[in-house]
Protein backbone atom coordinates (compact mmCIF):
# COMPACT_ATOMS: atom_id res chain seq x y z
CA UNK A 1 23.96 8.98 2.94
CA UNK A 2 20.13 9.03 3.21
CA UNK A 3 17.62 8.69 0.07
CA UNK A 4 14.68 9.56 1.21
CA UNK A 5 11.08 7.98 -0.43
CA UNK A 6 7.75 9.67 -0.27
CA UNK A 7 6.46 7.42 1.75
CA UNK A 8 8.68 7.85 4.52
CA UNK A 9 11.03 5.06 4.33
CA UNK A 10 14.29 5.94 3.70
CA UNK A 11 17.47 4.09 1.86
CA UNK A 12 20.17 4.51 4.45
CA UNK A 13 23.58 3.62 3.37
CA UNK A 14 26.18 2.24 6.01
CA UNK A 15 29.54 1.50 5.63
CA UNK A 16 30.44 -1.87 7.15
CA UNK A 17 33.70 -3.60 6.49
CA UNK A 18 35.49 -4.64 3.49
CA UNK A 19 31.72 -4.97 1.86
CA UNK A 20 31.50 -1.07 1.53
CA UNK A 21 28.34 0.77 1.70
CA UNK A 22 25.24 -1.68 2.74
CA UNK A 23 22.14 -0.40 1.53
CA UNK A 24 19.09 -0.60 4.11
CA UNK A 25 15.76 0.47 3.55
CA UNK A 26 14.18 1.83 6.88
CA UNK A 27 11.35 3.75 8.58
CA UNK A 28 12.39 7.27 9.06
CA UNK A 29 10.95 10.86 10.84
CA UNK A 30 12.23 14.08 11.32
CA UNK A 31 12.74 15.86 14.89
CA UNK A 32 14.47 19.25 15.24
CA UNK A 33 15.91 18.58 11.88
CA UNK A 34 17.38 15.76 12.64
CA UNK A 35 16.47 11.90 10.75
CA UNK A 36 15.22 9.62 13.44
CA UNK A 37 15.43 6.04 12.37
CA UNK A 38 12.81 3.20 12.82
CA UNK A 39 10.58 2.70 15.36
CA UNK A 40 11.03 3.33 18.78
CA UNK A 41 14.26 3.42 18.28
CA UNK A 42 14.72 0.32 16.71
CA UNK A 43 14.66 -1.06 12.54
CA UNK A 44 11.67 -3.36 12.28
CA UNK A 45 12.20 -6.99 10.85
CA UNK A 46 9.46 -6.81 8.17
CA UNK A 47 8.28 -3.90 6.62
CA UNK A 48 4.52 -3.72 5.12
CA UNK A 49 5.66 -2.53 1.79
CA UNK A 50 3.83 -3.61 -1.83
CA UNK A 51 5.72 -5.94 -3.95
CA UNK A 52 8.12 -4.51 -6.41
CA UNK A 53 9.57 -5.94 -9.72
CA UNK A 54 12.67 -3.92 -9.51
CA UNK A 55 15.29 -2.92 -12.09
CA UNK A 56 17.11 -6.90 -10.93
CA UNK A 57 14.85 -9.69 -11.15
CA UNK A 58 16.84 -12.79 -8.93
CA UNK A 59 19.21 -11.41 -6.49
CA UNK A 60 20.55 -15.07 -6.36
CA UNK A 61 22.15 -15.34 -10.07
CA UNK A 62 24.50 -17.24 -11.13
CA UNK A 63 28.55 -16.64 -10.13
CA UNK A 64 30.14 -17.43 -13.26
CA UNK A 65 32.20 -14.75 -15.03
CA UNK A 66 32.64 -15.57 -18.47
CA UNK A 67 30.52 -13.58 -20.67
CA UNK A 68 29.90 -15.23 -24.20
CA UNK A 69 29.62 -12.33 -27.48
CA UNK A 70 26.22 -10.75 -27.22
CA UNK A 71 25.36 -11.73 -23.59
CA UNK A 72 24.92 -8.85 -21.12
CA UNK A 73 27.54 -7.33 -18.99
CA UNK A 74 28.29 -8.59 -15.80
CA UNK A 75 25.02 -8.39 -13.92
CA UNK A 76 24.07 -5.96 -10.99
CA UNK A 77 23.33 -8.22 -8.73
CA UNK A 78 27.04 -8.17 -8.60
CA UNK A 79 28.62 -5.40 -5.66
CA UNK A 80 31.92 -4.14 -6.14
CA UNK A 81 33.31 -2.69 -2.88
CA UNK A 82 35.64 -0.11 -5.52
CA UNK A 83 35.00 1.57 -8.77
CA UNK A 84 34.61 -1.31 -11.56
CA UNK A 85 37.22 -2.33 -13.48
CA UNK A 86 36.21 -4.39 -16.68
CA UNK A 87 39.58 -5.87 -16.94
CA UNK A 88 39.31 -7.57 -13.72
CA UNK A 89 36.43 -10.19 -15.20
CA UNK A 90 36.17 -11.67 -18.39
């Protein structure tokens, strides 16, 4: 799957083991149709791109499960490599 920005970098999703899909974010151009990823033809290291907030602010957090009455969910910084199930974590 490809998510395209419009800036030109696209999110490129691969699926790698028992992980699932791993999302990259890469430099991406078009030829006969066709998406042509990074730069001669390989993914740079570092990327010049601004700094971002994003919807998760640590992607470190913390591992514990139990969720006290009125504390959020269990946080997205958490991957599932399946569907969620709630009754899996307390």
């Amino acid at each position: 799957m490809i998510l395209q920005t419009v800036v030109g970098f696209a999110y490129l999703f691969r699926d790698y083991g028992a992980v699932g899909r791993i999302p990259y974010l890469v430099p991406v151009t078009w030829k006969d149709g066709w998406p042509v990823f990074g730069v001669n033809g390989k993914v740079p290291e570092t990327l010049n791109l601004p700094a971002s907030n994003g919807l998760i602010p640590n992607i470190v957090n913390s591992d514990e499960f139990i969720r006290q009455p009125g504390e959020p969910s269990l946080p997205l910084v958490w991957q599932w490599n399946h569907n969620p199930d709630n009754n899996l974590w307390s």
